[in-house]
Protein backbone atom coordinates (compact mmCIF):
# COMPACT_ATOMS: atom_id res chain seq x y z
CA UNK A 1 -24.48 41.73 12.80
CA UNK A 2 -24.05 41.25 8.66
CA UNK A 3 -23.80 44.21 6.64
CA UNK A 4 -26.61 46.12 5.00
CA UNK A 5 -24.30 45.99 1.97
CA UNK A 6 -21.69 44.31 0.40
CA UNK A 7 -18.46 46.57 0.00
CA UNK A 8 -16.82 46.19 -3.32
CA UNK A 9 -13.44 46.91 -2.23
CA UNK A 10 -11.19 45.81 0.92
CA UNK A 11 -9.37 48.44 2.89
CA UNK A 12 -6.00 46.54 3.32
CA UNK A 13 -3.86 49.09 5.27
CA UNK A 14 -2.48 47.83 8.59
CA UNK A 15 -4.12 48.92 11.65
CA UNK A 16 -2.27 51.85 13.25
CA UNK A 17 -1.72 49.28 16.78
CA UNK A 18 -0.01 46.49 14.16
CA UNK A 19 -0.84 43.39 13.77
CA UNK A 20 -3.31 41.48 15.98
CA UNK A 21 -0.77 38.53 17.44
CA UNK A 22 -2.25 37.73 20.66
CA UNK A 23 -5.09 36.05 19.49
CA UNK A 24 -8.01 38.32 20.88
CA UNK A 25 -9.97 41.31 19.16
CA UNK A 26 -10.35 44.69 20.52
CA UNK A 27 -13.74 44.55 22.06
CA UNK A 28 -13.74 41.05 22.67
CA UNK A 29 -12.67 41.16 26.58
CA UNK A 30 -11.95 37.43 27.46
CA UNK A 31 -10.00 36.79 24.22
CA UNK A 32 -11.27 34.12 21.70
CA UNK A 33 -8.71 32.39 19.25
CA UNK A 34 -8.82 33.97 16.07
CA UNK A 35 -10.77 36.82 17.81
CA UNK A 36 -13.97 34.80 16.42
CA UNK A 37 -16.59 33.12 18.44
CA UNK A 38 -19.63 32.87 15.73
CA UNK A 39 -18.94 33.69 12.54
CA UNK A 40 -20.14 33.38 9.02
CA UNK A 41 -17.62 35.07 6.96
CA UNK A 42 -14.13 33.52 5.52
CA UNK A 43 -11.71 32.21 8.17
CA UNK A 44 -8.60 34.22 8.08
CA UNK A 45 -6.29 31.69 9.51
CA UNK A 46 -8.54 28.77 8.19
CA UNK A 47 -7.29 25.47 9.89
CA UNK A 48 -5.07 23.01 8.09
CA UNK A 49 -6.75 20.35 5.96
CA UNK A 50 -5.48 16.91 6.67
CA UNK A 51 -5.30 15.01 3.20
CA UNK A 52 -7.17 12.12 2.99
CA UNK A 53 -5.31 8.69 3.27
CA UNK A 54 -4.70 6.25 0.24
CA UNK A 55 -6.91 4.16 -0.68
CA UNK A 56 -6.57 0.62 0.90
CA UNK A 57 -5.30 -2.19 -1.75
CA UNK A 58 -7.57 -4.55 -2.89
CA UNK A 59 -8.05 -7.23 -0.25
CA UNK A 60 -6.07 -10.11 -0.51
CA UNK A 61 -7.33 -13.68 1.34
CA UNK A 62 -4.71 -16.37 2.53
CA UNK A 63 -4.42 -19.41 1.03
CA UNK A 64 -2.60 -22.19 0.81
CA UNK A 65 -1.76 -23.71 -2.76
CA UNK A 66 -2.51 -27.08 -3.53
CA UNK A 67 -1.33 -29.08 -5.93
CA UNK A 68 -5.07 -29.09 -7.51
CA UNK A 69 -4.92 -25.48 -8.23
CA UNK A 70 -1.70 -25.05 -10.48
CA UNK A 71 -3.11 -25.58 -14.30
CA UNK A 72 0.63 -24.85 -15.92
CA UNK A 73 3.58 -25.80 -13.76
CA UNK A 74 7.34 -24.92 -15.43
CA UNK A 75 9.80 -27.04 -13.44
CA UNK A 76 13.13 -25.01 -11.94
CA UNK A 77 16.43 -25.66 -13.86
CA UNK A 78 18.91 -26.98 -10.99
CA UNK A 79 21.69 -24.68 -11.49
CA UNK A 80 24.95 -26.19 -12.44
CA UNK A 81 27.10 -24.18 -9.35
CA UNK A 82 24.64 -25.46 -7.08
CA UNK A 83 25.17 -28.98 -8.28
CA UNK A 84 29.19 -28.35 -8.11
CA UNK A 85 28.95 -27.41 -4.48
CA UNK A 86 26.24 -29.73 -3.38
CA UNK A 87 23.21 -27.26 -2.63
CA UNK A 88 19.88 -29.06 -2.37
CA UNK A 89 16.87 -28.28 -0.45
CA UNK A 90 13.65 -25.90 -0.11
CA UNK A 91 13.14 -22.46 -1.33
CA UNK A 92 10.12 -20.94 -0.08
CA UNK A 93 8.22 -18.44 -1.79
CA UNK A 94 5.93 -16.08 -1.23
CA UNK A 95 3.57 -14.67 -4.38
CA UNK A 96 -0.15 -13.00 -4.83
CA UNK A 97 -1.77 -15.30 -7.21
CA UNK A 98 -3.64 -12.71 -9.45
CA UNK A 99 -7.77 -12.75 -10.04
CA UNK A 100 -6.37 -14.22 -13.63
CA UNK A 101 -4.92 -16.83 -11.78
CA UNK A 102 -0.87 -15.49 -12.72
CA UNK A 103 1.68 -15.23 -10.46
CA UNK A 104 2.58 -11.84 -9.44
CA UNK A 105 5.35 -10.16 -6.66
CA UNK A 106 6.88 -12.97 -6.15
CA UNK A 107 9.95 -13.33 -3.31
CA UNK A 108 11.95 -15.46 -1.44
CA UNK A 109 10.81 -15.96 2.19
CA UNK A 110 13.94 -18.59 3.27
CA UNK A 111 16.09 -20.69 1.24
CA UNK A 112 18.10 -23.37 1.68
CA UNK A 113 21.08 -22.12 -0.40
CA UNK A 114 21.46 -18.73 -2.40
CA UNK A 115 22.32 -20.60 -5.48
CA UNK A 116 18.87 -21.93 -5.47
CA UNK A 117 16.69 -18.66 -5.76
CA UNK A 118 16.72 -17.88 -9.03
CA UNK A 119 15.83 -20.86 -10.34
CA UNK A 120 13.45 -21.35 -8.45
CA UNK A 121 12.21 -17.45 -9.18
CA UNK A 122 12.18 -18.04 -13.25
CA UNK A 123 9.74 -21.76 -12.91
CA UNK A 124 7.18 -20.24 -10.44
CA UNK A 125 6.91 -16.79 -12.34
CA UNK A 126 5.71 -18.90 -15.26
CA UNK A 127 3.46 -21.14 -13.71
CA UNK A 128 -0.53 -20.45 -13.83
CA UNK A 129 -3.33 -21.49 -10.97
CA UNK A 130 -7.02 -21.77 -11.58
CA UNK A 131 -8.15 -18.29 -10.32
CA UNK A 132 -9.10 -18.85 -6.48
CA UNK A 133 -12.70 -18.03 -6.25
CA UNK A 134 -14.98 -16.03 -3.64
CA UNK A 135 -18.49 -15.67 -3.56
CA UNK A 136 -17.90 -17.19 -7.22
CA UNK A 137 -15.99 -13.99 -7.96
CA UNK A 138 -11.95 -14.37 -8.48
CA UNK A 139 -10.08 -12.79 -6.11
CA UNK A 140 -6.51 -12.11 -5.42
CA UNK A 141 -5.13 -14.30 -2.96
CA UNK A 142 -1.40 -14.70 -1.22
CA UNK A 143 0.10 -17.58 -1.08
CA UNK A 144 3.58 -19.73 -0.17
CA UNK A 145 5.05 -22.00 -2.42
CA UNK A 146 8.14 -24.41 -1.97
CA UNK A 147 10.29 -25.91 -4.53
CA UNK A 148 12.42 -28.14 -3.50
CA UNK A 149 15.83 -29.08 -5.40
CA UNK A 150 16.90 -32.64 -4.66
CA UNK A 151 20.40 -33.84 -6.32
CA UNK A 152 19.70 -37.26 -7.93
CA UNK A 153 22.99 -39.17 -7.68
């Protein structure tokens, strides 16, 4: 039953039994948790609030690159130790091509020779795609790229 009136001040002394630990309330014979079946007042031991989870990143659609998409295209500078020591082969990448169309976290997925990464890193950083569109909006998409690195003799 609520109160005919609202006290202005809490009595805060502890109860001359101690503190209530086993979870049931005086005149409450079967024992309820928190002592509380129904109630409208404040929870004293209100329950933990799970945080909500991150926001999902922007969705991001496969796609494979063709050659009819890349508008600015810096070629790779074969490294002169790799030349020395005879590397030569494909380095795969793996990039989101932004809504703008750049090239953004870009990686190595495999590689045919360490000596061949970075140069093949520094071209495809620089090079620019006509933005992939969806639903005539552009859209991020992922996307693999190889360079390969052929010694001429």
């Amino acid at each position: 039953m609520p109160p005919r009136t609202i006290p202005t001040s809490t009595d805060r002394t502890p109860d001359a039994q101690g503190p209530n630990t086993g979870g049931t309330g005086p005149d409450l014979p079967q024992g309820l948790p928190n002592g509380v079946e129904h109630s409208t007042g404040p929870l004293l031991d209100a329950p933990a609030v799970t945080p909500r989870p991150a926001a999902p990143p922007p969705p991001r659609h496969p796609s494979i690159v063709t050659e009819g998409n890349v508008i600015y295209r810096v070629l790779p500078v074969y490294p002169p130790i790799a030349k020395q020591i005879g590397a030569q082969g494909p380095v795969v990448l793996h990039a989101v091509i932004g809504a703008d169309g750049a090239v953004q976290n870009l990686r190595v997925v495999s590689s045919a020779h360490p000596t061949l990464n970075d140069a093949a890193l520094a071209a495809v950083a620089q090079w620019r795609f006509r933005p992939y569109l969806l639903n005539g909006v552009p859209v991020e998409v992922e996307a693999q790229i190889t360079v390969n690195f052929i010694m001429s003799h």
